[in-house]
C-alpha atoms as a PDB file:
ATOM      1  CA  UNK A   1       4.774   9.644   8.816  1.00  0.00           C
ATOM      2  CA  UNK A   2       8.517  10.261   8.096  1.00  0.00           C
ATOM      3  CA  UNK A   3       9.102   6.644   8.977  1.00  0.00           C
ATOM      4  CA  UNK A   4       6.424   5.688   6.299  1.00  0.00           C
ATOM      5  CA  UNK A   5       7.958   8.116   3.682  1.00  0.00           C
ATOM      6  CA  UNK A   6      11.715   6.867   4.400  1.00  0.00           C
ATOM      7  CA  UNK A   7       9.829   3.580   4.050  1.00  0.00           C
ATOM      8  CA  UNK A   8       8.500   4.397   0.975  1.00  0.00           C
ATOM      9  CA  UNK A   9      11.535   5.521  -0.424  1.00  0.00           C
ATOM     10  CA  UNK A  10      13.451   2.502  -0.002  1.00  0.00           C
ATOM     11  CA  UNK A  11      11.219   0.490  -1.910  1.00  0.00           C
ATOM     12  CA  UNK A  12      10.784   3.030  -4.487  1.00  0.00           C
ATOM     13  CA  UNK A  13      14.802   2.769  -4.983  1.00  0.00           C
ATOM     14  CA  UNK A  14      14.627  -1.024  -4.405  1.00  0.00           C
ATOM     15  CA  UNK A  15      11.382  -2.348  -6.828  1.00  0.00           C
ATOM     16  CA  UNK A  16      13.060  -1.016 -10.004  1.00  0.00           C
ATOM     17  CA  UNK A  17      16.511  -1.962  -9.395  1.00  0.00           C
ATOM     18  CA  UNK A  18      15.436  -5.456  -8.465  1.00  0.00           C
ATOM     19  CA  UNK A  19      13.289  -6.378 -11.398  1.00  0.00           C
ATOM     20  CA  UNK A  20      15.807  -4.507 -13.925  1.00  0.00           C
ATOM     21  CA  UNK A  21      18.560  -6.548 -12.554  1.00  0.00           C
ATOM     22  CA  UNK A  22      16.926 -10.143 -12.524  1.00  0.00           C
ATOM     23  CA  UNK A  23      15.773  -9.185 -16.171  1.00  0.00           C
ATOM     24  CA  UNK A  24      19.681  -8.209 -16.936  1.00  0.00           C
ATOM     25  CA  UNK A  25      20.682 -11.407 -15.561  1.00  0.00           C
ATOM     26  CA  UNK A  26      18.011 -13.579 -16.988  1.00  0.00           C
ATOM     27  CA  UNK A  27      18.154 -12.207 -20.437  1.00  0.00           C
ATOM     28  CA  UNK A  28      16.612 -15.212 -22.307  1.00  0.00           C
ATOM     29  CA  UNK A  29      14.006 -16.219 -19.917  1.00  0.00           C
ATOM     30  CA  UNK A  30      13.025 -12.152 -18.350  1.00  0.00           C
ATOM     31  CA  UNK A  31       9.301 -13.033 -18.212  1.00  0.00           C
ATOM     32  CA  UNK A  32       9.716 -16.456 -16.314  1.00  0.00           C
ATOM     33  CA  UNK A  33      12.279 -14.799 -13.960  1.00  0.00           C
ATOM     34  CA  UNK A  34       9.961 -11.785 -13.356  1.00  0.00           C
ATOM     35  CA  UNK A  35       7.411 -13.687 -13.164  1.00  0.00           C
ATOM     36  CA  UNK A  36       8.906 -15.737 -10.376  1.00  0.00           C
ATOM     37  CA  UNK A  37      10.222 -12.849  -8.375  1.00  0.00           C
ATOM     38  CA  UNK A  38       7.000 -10.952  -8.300  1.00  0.00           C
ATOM     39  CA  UNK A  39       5.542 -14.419  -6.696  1.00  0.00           C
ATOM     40  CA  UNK A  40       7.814 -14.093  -4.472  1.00  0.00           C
ATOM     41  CA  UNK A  41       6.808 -10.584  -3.395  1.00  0.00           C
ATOM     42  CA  UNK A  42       3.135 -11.301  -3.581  1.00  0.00           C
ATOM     43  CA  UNK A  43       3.865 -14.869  -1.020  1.00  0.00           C
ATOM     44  CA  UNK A  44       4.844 -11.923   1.450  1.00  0.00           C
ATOM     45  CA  UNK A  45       2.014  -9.476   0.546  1.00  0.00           C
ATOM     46  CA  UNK A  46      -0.585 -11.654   1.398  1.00  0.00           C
ATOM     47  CA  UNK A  47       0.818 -13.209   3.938  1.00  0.00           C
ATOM     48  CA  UNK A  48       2.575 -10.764   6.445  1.00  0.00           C
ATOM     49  CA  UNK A  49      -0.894  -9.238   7.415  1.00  0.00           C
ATOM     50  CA  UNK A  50      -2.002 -12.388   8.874  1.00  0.00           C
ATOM     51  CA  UNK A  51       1.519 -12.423  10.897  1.00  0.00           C
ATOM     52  CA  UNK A  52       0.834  -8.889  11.419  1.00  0.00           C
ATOM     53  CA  UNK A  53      -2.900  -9.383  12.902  1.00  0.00           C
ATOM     54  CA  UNK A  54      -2.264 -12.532  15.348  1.00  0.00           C
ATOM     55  CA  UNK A  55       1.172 -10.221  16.535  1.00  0.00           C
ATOM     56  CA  UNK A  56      -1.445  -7.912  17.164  1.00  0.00           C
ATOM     57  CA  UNK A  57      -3.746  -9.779  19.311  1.00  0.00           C
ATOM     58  CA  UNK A  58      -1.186 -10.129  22.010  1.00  0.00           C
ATOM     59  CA  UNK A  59       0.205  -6.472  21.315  1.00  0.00           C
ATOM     60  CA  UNK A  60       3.755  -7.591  19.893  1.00  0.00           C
ATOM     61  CA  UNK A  61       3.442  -5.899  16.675  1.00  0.00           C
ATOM     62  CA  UNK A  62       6.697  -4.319  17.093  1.00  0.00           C
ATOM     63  CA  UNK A  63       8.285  -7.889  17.128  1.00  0.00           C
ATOM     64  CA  UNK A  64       7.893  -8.019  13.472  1.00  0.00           C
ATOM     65  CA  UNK A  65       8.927  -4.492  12.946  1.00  0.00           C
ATOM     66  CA  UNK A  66      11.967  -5.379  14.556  1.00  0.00           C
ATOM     67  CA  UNK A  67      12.132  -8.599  13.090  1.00  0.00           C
ATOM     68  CA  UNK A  68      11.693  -7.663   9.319  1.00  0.00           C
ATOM     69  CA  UNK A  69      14.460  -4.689  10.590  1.00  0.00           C
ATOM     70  CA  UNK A  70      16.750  -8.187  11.147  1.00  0.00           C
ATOM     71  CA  UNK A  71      15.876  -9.487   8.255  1.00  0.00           C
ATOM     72  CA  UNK A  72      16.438  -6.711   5.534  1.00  0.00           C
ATOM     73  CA  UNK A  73      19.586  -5.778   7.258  1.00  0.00           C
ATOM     74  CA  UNK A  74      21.348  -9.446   6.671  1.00  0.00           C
ATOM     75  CA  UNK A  75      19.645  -8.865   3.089  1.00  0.00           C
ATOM     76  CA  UNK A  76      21.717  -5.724   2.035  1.00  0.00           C
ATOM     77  CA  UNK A  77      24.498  -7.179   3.681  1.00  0.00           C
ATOM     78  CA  UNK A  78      24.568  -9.725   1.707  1.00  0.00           C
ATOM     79  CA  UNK A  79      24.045  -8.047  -1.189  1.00  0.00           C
ATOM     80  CA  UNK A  80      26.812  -5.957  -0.838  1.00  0.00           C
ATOM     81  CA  UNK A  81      29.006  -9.183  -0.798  1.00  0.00           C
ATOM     82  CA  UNK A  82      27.679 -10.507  -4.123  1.00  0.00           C
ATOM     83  CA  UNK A  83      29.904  -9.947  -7.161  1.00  0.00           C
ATOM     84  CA  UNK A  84      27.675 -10.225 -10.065  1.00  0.00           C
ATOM     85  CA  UNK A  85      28.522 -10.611 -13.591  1.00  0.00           C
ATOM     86  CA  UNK A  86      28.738  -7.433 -15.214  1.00  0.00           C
ATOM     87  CA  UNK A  87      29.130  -6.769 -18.777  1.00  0.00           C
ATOM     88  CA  UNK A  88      32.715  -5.089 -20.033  1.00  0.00           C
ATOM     89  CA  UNK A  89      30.957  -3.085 -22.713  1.00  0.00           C
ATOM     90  CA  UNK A  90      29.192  -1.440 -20.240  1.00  0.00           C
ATOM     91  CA  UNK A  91      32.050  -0.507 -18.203  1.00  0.00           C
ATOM     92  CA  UNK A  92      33.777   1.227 -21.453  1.00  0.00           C
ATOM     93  CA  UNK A  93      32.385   4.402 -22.131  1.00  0.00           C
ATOM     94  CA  UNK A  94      31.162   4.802 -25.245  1.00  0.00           C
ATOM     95  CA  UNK A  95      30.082   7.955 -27.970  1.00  0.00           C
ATOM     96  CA  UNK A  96      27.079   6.834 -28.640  1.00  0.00           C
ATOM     97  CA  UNK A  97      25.628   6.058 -25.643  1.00  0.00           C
ATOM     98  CA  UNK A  98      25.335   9.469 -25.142  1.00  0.00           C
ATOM     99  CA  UNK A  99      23.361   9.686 -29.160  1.00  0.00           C
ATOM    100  CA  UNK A 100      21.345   6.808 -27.504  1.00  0.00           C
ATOM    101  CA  UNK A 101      20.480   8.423 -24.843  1.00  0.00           C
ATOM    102  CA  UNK A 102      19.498  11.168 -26.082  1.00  0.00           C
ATOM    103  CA  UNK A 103      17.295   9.575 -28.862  1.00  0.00           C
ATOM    104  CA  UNK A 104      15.464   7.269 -26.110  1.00  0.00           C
ATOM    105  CA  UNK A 105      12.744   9.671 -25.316  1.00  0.00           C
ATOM    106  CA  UNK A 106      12.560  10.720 -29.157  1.00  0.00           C
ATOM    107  CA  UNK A 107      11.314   6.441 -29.276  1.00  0.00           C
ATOM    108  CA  UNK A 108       7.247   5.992 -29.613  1.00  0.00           C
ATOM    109  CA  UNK A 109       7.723   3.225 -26.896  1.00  0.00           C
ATOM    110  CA  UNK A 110       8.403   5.460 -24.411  1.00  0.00           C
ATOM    111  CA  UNK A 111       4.697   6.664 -23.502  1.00  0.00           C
ATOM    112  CA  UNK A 112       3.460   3.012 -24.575  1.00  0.00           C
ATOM    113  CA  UNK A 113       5.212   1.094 -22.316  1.00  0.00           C
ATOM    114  CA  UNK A 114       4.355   4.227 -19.588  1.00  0.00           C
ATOM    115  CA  UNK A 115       0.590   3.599 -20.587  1.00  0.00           C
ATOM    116  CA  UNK A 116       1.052  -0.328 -19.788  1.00  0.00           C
ATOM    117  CA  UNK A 117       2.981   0.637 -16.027  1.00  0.00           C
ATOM    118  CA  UNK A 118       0.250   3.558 -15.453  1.00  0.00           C
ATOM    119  CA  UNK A 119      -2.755   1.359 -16.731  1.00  0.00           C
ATOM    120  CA  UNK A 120      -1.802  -1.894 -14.752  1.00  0.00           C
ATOM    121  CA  UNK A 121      -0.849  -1.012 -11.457  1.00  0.00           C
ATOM    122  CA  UNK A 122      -4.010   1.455 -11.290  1.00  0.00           C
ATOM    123  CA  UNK A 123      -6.120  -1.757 -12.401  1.00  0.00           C
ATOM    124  CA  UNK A 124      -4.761  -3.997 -10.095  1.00  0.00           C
ATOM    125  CA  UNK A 125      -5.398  -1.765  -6.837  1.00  0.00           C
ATOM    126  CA  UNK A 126      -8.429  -0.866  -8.240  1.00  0.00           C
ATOM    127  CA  UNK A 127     -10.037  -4.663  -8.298  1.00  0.00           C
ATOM    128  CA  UNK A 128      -8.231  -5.735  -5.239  1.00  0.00           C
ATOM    129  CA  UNK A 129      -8.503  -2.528  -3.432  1.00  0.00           C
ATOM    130  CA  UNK A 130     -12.749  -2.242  -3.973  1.00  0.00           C
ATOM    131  CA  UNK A 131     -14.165  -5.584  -4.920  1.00  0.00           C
ATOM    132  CA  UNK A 132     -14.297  -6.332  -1.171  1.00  0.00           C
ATOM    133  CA  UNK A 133     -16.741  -3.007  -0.652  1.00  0.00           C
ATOM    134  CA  UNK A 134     -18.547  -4.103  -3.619  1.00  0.00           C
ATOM    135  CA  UNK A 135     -18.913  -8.019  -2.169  1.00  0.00           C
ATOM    136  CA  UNK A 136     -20.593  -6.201   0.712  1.00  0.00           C
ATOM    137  CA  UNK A 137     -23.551  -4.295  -1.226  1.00  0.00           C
ATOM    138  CA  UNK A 138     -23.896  -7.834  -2.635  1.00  0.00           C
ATOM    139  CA  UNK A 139     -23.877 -10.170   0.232  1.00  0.00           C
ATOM    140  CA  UNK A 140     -27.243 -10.428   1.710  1.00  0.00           C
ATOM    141  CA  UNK A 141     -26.536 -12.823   4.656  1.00  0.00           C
ATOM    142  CA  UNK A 142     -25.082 -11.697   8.416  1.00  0.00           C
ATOM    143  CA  UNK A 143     -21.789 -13.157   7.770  1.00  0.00           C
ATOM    144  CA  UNK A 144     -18.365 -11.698   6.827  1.00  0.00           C
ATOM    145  CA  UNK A 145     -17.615 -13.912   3.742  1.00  0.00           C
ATOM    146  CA  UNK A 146     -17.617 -10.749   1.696  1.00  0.00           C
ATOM    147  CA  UNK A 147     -13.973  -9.639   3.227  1.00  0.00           C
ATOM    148  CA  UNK A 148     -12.169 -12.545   1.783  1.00  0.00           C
ATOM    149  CA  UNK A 149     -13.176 -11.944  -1.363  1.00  0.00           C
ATOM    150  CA  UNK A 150      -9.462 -10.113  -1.967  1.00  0.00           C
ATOM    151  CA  UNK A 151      -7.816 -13.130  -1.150  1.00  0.00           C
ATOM    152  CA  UNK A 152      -9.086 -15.145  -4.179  1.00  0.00           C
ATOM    153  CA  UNK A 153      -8.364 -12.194  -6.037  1.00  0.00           C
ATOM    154  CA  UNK A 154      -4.520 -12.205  -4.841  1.00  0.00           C
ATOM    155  CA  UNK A 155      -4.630 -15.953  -4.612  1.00  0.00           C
ATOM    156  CA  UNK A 156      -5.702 -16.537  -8.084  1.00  0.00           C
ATOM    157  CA  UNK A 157      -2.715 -13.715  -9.082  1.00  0.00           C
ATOM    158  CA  UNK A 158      -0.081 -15.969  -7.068  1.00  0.00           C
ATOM    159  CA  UNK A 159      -1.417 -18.865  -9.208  1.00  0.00           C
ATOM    160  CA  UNK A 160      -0.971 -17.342 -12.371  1.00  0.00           C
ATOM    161  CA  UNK A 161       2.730 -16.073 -11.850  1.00  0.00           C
ATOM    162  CA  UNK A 162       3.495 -19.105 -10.583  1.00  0.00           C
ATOM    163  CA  UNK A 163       2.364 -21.091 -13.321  1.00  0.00           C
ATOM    164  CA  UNK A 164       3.845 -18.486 -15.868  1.00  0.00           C
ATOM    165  CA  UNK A 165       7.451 -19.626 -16.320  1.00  0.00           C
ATOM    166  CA  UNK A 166       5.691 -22.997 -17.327  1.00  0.00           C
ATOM    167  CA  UNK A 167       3.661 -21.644 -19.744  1.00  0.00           C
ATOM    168  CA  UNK A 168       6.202 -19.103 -21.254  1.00  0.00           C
ATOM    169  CA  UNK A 169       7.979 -22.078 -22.474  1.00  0.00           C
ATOM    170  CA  UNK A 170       5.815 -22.694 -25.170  1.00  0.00           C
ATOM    171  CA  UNK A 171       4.300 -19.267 -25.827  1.00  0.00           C
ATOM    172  CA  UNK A 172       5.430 -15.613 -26.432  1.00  0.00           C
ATOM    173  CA  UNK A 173       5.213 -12.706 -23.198  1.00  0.00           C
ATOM    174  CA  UNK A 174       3.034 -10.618 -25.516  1.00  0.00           C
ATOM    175  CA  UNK A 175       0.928 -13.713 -26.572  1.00  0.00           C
ATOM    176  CA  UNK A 176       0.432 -14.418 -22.623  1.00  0.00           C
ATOM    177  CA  UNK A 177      -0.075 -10.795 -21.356  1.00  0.00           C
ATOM    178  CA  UNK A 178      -2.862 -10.649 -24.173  1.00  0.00           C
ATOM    179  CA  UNK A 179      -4.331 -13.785 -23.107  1.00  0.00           C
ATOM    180  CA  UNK A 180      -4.236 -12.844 -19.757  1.00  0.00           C
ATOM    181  CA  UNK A 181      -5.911  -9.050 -19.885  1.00  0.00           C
ATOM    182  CA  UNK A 182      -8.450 -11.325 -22.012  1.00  0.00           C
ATOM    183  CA  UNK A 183      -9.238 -13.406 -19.062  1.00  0.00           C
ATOM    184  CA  UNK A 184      -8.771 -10.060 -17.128  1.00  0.00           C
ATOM    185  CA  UNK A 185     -11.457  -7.824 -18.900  1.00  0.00           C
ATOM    186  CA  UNK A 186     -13.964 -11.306 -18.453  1.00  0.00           C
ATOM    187  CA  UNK A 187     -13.165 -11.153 -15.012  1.00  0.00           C
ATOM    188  CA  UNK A 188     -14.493  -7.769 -13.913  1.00  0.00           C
ATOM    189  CA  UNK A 189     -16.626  -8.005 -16.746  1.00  0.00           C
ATOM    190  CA  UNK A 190     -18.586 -11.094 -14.425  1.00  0.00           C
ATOM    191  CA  UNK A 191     -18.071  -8.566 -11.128  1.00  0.00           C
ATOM    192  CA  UNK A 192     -20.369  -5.619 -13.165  1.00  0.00           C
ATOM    193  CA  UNK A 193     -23.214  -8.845 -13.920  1.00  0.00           C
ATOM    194  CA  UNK A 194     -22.956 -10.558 -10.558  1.00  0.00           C
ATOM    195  CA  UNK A 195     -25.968 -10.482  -8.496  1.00  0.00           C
ATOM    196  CA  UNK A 196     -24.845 -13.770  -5.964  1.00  0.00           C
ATOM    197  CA  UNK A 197     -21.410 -13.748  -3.861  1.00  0.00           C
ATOM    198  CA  UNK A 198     -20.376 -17.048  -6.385  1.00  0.00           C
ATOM    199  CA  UNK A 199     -20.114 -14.874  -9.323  1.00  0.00           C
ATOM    200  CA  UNK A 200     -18.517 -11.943  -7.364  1.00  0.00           C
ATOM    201  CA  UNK A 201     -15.604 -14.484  -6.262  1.00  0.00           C
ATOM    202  CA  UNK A 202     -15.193 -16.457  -9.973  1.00  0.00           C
ATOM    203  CA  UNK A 203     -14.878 -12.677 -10.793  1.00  0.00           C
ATOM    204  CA  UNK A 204     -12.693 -11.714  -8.659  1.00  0.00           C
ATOM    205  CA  UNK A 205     -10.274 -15.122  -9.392  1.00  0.00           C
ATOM    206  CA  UNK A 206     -10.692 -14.870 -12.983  1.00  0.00           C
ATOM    207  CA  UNK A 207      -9.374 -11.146 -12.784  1.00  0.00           C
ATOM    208  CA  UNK A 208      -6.593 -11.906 -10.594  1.00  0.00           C
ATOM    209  CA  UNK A 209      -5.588 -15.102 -12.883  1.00  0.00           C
ATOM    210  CA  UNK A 210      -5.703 -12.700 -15.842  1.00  0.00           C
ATOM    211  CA  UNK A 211      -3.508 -10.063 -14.504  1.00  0.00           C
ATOM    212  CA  UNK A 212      -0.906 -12.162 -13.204  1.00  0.00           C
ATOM    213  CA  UNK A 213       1.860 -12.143 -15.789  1.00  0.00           C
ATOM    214  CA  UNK A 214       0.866  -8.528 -17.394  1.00  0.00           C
ATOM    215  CA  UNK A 215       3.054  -6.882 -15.188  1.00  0.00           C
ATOM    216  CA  UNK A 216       6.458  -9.024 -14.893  1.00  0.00           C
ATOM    217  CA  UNK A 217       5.558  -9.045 -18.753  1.00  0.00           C
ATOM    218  CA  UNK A 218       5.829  -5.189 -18.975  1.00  0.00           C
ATOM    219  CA  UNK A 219       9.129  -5.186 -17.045  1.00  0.00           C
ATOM    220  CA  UNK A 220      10.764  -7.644 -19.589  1.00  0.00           C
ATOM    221  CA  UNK A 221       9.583  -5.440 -22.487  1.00  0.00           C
ATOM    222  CA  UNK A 222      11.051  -2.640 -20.893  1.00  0.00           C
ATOM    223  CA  UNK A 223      14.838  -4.721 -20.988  1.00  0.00           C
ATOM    224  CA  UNK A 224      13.768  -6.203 -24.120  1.00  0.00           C
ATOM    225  CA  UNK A 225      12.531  -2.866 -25.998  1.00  0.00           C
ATOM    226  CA  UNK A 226      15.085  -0.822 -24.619  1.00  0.00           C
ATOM    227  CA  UNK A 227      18.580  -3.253 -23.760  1.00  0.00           C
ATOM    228  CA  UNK A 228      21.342  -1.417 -22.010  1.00  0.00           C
ATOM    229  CA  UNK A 229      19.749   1.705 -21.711  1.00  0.00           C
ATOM    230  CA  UNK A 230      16.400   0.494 -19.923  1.00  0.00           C
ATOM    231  CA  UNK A 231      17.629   2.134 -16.619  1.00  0.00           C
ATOM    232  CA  UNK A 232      17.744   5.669 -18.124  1.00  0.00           C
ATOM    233  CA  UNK A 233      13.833   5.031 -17.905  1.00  0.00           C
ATOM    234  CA  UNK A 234      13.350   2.334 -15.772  1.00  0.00           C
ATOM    235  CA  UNK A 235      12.734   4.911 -12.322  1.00  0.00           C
ATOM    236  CA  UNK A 236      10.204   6.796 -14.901  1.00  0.00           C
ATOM    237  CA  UNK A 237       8.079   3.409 -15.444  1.00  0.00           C
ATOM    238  CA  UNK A 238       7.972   2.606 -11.537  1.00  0.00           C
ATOM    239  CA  UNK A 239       7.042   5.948 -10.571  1.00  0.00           C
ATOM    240  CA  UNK A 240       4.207   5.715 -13.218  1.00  0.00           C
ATOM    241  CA  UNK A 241       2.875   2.893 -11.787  1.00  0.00           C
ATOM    242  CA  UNK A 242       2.816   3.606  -8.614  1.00  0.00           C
ATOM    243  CA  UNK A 243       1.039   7.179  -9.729  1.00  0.00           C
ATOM    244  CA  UNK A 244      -1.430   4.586 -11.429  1.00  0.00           C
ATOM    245  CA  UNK A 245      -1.774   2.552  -8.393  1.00  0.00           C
ATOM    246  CA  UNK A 246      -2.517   5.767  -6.100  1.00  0.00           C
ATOM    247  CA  UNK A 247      -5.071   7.695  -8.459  1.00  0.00           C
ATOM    248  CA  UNK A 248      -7.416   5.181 -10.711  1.00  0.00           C
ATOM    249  CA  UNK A 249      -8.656   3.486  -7.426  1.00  0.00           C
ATOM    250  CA  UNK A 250      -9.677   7.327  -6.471  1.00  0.00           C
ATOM    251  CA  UNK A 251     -11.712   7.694  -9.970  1.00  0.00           C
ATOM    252  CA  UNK A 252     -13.099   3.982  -9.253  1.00  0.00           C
ATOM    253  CA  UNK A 253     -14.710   6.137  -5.734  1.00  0.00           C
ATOM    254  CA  UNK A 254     -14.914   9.057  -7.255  1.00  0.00           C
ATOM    255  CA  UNK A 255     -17.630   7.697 -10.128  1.00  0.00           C
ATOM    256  CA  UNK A 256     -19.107   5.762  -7.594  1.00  0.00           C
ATOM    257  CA  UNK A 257     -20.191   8.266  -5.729  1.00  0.00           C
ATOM    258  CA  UNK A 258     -20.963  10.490  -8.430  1.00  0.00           C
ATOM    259  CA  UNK A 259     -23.612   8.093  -9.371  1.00  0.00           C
ATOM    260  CA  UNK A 260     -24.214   6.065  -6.544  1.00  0.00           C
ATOM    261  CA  UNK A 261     -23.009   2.620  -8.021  1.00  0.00           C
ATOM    262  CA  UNK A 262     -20.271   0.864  -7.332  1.00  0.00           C
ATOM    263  CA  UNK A 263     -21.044  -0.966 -10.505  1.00  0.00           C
ATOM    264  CA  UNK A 264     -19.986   2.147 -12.548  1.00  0.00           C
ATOM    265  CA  UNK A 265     -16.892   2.708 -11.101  1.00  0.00           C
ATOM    266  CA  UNK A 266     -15.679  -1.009 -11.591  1.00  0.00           C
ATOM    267  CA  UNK A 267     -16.109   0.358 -15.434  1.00  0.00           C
ATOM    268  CA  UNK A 268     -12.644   2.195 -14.858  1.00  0.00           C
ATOM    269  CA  UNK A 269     -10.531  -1.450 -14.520  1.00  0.00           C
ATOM    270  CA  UNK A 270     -12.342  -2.709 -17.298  1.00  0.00           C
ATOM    271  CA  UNK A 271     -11.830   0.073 -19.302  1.00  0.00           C
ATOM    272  CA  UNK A 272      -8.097  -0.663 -18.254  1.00  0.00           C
ATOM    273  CA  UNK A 273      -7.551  -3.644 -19.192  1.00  0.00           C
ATOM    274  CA  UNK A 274      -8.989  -3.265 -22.943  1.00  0.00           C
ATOM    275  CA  UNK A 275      -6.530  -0.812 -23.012  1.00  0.00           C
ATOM    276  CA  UNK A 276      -3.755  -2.758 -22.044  1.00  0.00           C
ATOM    277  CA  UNK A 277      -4.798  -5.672 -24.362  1.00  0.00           C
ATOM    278  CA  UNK A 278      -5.234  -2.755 -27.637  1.00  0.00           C
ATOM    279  CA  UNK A 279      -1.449  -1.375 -26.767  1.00  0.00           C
ATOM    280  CA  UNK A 280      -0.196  -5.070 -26.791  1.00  0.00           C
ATOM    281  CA  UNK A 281      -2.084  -5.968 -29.473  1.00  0.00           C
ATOM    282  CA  UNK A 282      -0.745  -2.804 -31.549  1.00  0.00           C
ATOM    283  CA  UNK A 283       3.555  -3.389 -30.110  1.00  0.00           C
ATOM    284  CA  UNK A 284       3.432  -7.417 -30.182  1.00  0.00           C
ATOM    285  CA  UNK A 285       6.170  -7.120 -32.914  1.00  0.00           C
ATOM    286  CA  UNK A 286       7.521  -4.199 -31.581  1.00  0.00           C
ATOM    287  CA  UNK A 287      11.968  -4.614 -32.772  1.00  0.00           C
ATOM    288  CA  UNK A 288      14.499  -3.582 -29.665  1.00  0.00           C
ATOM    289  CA  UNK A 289      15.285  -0.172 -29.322  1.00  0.00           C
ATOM    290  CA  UNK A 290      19.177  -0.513 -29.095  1.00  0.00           C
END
């Protein structure tokens, strides 16, 4: 358990800084960047478990402990020996940073763009973390196709930040994150109708494809809302989300039981993302902060 938390910790210092930096560096294509780095995450999400479970089989698990031990080693290493560009006006300090700072939590952005981190994250795990359970109330057969239906889920959200920086060319992040949560609430809006395993996996992809950009999209607003001072807040965002990520998949299991429908719970991520879609909806035009 300490390993897990020291774990934890790492990433919890390493997700923010990450996506605020690419966004820093990519300042006139954030999205498409984000976009693209979060695919990169995700290619290792989905598949390190299957390394994980044929490791297993022959009881060499620890090989890719060790391994990914290798491997993130040479990676701070390496970043240690990077000089990246760095902007002199941040390096002089400066009066009213300190009036900027002050004023940032004063800004009605603040607990929007905390509603869109929250909101998301606790969406995501909820369809990915229970549409598997709910495949298997719906399956009638004696097979196991009803556990894969995450991976079109995950698939279909690898898709759709992949294809992203494509399609941010020729439209706006909001206009695509709106889009997207569209496609998003029709996607678990077909999970709460589906009676057959077909509709529970076009579903479950349609959901995923949605989703895909919303929250790369919600890291460039928070460099594009907020400029220099973004990391004053940044480590406030990402510890929202992950708060959303580790308590709205409890109230989707929490209603279900309640009422003894699995149906009901899956409510809570639509519910979600018609919120996300009002708060973009209402901030599309929002001006930069600083």
């Amino acid at each position: 358990m300490i390993s897990v938390c020291i774990y934890g910790f790492g990433l919890g210092l390493s997700i923010p800084t990450a996506n605020l930096l690419i966004a820093e560096l990519h300042p006139d294509r954030r999205a498409a960047a984000l976009n693209l780095l979060n695919f990169s995450w995700g290619i290792g999400a989905v598949g390190c478990p299957f390394v994980v479970a044929a490791l297993q089989r022959s009881q060499r698990t620890s090989l890719f402990l060790l391994g990914m031990t290798v491997c993130l080693a040479l990676v701070a290493i390496s970043l240690g020996c990077i000089h990246l560009p760095v902007d002199a006006k941040r390096d002089s300090p400066k009066a009213p940073a300190i009036e900027a700072d002050a004023n940032i939590w004063k800004s009605r952005l603040v607990p929007v763009l905390g509603a869109l981190f929250f909101v998301y994250v606790g969406t995501e795990n909820s369809i990915g973390g229970w549409v598997a359970s709910y495949a298997r109330r719906i399956d009638v057969s004696s097979g196991t196709f009803w556990a894969l239906t995450p991976s079109f889920f995950w698939g279909a959200l690898l898709l759709g930040r992949a294809l992203a920086p494509v399609i941010l060319r020729h439209v706006r992040e909001t206009t695509l994150a709106s889009a997207g949560l569209v496609l998003a609430s029709l996607g678990v809006s077909v999970l709460l109708i589906a009676n057959t395993m077909a509709l529970v996996v076009v579903g479950a992809s349609v959901a995923g494809f949605g989703l895909a950009s919303v929250f790369p999209i919600n890291i460039a607003l928070l460099s594009q809302w907020f400029g220099e001072i973004a990391s004053r807040i940044g480590g406030l965002m990402f510890a929202l989300s992950s708060l959303g990520g580790a308590t709205v998949p409890w109230v989707v299991g929490a209603l279900s039981s309640r009422f003894g429908s699995l149906r009901v719970g899956l409510m809570v991520p639509l519910f979600g993302s018609l919120t996300m879609l009002l708060l973009y909806l209402k901030n599309r035009q929002s001006p930069r902060l600083t």
